[in-house]
Protein backbone atom coordinates (compact mmCIF):
# COMPACT_ATOMS: atom_id res chain seq x y z
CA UNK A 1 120.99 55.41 56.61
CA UNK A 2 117.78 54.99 54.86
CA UNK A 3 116.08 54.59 58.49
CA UNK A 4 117.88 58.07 59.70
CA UNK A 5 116.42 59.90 56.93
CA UNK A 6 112.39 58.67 57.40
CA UNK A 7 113.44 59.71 60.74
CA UNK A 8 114.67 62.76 59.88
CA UNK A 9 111.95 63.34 57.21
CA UNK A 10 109.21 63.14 59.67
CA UNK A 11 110.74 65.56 62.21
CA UNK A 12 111.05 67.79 59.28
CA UNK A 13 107.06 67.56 58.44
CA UNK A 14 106.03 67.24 62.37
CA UNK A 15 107.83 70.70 62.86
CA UNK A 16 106.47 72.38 60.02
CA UNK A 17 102.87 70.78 60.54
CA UNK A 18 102.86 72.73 63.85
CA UNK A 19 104.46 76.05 62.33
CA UNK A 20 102.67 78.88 62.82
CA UNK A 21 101.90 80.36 59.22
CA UNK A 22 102.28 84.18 58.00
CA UNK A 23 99.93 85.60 55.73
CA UNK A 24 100.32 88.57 52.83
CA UNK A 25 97.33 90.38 51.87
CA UNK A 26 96.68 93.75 50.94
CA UNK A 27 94.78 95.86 52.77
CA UNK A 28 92.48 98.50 51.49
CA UNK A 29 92.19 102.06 53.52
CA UNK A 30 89.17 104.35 52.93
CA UNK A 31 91.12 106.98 53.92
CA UNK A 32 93.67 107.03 51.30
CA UNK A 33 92.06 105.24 48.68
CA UNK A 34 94.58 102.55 48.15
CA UNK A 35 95.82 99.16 49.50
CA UNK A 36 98.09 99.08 52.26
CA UNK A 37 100.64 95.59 52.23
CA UNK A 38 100.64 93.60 55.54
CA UNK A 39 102.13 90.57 56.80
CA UNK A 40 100.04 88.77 60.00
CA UNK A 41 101.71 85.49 61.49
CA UNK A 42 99.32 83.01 62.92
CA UNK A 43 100.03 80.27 65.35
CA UNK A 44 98.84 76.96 64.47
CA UNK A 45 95.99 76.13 66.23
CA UNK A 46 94.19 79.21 64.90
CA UNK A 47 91.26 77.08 62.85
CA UNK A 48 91.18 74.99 66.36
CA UNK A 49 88.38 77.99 67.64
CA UNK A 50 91.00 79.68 69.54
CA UNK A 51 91.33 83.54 70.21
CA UNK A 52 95.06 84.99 70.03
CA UNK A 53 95.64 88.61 71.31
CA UNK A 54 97.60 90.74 68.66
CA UNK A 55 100.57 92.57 68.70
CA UNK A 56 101.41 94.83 65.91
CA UNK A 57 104.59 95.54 64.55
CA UNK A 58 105.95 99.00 63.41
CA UNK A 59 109.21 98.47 60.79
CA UNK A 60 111.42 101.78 60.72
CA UNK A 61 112.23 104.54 58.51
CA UNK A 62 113.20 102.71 54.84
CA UNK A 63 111.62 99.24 56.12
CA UNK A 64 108.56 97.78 55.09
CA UNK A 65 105.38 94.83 55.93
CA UNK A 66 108.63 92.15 55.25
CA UNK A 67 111.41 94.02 58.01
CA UNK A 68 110.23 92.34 61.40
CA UNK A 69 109.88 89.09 59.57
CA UNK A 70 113.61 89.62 58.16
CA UNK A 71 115.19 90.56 61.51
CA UNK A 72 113.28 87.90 64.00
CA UNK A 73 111.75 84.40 63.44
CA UNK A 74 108.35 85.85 64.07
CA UNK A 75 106.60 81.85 63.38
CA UNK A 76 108.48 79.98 66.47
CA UNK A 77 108.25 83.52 68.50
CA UNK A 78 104.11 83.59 67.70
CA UNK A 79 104.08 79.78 68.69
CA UNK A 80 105.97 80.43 71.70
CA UNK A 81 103.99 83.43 73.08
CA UNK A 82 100.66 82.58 71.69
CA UNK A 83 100.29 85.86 69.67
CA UNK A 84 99.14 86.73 66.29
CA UNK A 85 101.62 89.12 65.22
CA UNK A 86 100.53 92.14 62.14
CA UNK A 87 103.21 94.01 60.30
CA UNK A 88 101.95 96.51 57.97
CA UNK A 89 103.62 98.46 55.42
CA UNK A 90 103.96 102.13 57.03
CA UNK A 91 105.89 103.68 53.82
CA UNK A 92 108.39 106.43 55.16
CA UNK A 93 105.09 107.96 56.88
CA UNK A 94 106.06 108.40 60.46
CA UNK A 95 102.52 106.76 61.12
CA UNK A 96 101.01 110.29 61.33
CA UNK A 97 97.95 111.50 59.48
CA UNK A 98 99.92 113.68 57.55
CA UNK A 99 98.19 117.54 57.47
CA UNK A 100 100.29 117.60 53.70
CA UNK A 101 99.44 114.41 52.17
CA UNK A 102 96.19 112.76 51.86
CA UNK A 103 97.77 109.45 50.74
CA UNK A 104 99.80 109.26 53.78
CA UNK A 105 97.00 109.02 56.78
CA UNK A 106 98.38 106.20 58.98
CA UNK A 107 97.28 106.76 61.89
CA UNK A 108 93.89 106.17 60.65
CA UNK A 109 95.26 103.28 58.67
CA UNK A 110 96.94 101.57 62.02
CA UNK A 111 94.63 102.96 64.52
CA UNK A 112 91.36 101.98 63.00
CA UNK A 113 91.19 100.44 59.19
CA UNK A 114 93.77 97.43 60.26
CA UNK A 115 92.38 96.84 63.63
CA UNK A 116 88.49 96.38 62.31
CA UNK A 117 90.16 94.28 59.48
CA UNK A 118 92.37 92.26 61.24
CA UNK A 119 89.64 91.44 63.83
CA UNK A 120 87.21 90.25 60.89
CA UNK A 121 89.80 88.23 59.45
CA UNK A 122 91.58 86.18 62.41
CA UNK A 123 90.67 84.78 66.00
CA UNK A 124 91.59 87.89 67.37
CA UNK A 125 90.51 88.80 70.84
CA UNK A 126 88.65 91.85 69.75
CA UNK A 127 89.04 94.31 72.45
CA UNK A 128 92.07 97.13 73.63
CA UNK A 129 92.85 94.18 76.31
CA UNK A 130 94.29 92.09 73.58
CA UNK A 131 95.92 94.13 71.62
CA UNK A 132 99.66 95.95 71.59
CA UNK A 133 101.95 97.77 69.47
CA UNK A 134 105.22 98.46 69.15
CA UNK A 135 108.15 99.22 66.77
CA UNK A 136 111.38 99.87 65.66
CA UNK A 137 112.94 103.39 65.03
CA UNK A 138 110.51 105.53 63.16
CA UNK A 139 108.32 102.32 63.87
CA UNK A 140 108.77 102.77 67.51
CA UNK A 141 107.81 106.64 67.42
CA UNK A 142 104.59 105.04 65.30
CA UNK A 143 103.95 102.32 67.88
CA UNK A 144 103.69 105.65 70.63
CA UNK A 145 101.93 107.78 68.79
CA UNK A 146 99.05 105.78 68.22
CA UNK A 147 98.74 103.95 71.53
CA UNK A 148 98.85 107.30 73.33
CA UNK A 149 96.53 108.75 71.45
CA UNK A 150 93.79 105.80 71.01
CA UNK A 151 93.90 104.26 74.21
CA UNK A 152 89.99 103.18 73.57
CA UNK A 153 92.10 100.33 71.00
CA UNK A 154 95.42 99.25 72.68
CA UNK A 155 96.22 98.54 76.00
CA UNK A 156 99.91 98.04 76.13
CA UNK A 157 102.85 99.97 73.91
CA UNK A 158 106.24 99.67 73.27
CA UNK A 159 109.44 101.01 71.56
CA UNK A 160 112.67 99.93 70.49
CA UNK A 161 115.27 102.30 69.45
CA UNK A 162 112.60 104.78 68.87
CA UNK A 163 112.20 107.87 67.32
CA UNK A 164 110.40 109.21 70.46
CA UNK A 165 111.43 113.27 69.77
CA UNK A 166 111.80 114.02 66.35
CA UNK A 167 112.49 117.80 67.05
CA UNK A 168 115.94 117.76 67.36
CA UNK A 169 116.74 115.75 63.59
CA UNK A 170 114.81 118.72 61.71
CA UNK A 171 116.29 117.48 58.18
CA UNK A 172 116.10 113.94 58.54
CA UNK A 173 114.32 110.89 57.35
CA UNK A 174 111.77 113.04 54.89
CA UNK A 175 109.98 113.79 57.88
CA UNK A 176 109.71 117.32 56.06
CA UNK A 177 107.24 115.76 53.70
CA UNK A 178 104.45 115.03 56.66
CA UNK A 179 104.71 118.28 58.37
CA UNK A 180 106.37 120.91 56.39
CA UNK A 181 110.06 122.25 57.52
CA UNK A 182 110.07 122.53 61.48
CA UNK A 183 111.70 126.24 61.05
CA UNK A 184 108.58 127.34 59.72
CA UNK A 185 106.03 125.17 61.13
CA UNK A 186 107.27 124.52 65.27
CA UNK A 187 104.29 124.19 66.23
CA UNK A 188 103.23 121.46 64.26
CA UNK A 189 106.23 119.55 65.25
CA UNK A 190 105.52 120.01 68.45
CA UNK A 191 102.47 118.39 68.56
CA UNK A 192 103.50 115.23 66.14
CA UNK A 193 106.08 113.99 68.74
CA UNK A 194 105.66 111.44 70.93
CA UNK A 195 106.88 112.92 74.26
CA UNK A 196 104.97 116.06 73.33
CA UNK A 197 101.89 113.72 74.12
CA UNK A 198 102.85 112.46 77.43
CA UNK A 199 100.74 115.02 78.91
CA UNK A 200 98.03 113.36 77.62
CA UNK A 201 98.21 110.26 79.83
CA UNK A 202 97.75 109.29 83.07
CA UNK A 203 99.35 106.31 85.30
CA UNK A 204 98.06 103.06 84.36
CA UNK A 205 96.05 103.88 81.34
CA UNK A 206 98.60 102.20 79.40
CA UNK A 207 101.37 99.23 79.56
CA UNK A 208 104.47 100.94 78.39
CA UNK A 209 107.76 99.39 77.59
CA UNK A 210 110.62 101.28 75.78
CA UNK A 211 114.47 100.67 75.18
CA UNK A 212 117.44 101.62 73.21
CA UNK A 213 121.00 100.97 73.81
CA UNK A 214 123.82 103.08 74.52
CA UNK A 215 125.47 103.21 71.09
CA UNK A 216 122.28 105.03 69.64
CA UNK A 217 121.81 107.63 68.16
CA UNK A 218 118.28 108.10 69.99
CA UNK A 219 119.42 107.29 73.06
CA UNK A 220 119.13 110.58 74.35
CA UNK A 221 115.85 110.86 73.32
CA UNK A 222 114.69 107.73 74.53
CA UNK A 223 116.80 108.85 78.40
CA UNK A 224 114.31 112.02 78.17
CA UNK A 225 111.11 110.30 77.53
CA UNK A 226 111.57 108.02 80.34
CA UNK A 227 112.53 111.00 82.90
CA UNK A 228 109.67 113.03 81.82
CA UNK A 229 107.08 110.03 83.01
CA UNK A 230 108.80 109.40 86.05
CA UNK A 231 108.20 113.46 87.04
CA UNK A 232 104.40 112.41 85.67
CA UNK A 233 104.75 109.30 88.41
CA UNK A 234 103.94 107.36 85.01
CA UNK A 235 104.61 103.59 85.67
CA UNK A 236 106.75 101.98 82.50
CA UNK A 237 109.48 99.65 81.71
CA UNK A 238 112.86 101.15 80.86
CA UNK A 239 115.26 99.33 79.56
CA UNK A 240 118.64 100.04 78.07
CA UNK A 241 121.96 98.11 77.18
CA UNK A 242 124.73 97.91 74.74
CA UNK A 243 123.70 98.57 71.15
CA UNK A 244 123.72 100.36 68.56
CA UNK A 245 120.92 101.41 65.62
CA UNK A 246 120.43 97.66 63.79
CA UNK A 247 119.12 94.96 63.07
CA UNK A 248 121.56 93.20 65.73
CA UNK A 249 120.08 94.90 68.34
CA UNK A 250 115.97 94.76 67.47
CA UNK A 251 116.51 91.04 67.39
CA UNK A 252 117.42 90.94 70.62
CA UNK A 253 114.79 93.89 71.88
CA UNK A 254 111.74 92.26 70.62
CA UNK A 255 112.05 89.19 72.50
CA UNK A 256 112.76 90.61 75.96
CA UNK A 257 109.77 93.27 75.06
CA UNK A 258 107.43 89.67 73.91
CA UNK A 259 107.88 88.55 77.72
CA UNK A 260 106.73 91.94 78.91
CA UNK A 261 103.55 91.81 76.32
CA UNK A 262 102.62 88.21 77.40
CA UNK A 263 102.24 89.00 80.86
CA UNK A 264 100.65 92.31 79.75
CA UNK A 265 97.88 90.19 78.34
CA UNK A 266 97.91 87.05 80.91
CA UNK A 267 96.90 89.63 83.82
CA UNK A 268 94.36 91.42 81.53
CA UNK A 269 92.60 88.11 80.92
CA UNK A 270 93.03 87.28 84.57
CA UNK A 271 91.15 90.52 85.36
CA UNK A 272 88.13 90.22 82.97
């Protein structure tokens, strides 16, 4: 007995001696004057001089920097994939620059202030080739939204279960607050949603990757979005099966969308 428990003892430190690790810091923004929480997991191996492309991770309306690490085991999935993975802390902000509220600029904040400081901090690979974003729900609208419209920083987007028109839930999820009522402000709305920017991209300019299951209630949404690429001739991954709006559900998406990611950035290095 006393043998099987060394035994076990040592598989117990071996694993965790080759866990990846995940970080909490708070991260300042110039833009709205305040810290920002974020979570990045690390592989191990990181102080070993390697360079890790990054893949950031959007939580959803009510979430926060801890919801990705709550739903999936990001350590063993960063280990697996080779990935640093960096949640931040997007509030209920719909990761717009809000034209309302200077305290809620995240776009900037995602886009720009957590890229520079996530590439000073970690063996990033510093370039739009390494990096990706994607999200859940109001996170996955987010993860669009900024992709589309700094392609200079990511190559490669994704969604899951996302938010991807907010016109047609006027009322909902205090997106009122950002942009004013949409009754009296359609304009506006119409350029803060994510398939209102499609126009702005061309084929191959971005790696996209989207899904939602049936049972959602953004599935509709999410059907739209991927017909109005294909009449762009817009290549992207749709993907769709049963599920409804949980955490049951993003547990599953993320992996399937980590395979897409990892050859997203295997061919990119291949390329260079």
């Amino acid at each position: 007995m006393k043998k099987l428990q060394i035994l076990v003892l040592l598989l117990f430190l071996t694993v965790t001696a080759s866990a990846a690790k995940i970080d909490t810091a708070a991260v300042f923004s110039p833009k709205m004057q305040r810290d920002i929480p974020v979570a990045v997991v690390v592989p191990d191996g990181a102080e070993e001089g390697l360079k890790y492309p990054v893949l950031y991770l959007l939580h959803g309306y009510g979430g926060s920097h801890l919801t990705w690490p709550g739903i999936c085991d990001l350590r063993a999935l960063a280990e697996r994939h080779g990935m640093i993975f960096v949640c931040p802390d997007g509030e209920n902000s719909w990761y717009w620059d809000s034209p309302l509220d200077p305290r809620s600029q995240f776009e900037t904040f995602v886009s720009r202030e957590l890229v520079d400081w996530v590439d000073a901090h970690y063996p990033t690979l510093p370039c739009r080739e390494g990096r990706a974003i994607t999200g859940l729900s109001m996170g996955g609208h987010g993860a669009l939204w900024v992709a589309l419209r700094h392609r200079e920083r990511f190559g490669a987007a994704g969604a899951t279960a996302g938010g991807v028109d907010i016109r047609p839930f006027p009322d909902s999820w205090e997106m009122k607050k950002q942009l004013g009522p949409r009754d009296e402000n359609p304009e506006r709305w119409d350029a803060h949603t994510v398939i209102g920017q499609v126009d702005r991209l061309n084929d191959g300019e971005l790696a996209l990757i989207f899904d939602c299951g049936y049972g959602d209630f953004f599935y509709g949404v999410n059907t739209a979005l991927h017909e109005k690429l294909l009449e762009r001739g817009i290549g992207h991954d749709f993907q769709v099966r049963p599920g409804k709006h949980n955490a049951a559900y993003w547990a599953v998406a993320l992996p399937s969308q980590l395979l897409f990611f990892e050859r997203y950035f295997r061919t990119s290095r291949a390329e260079d």
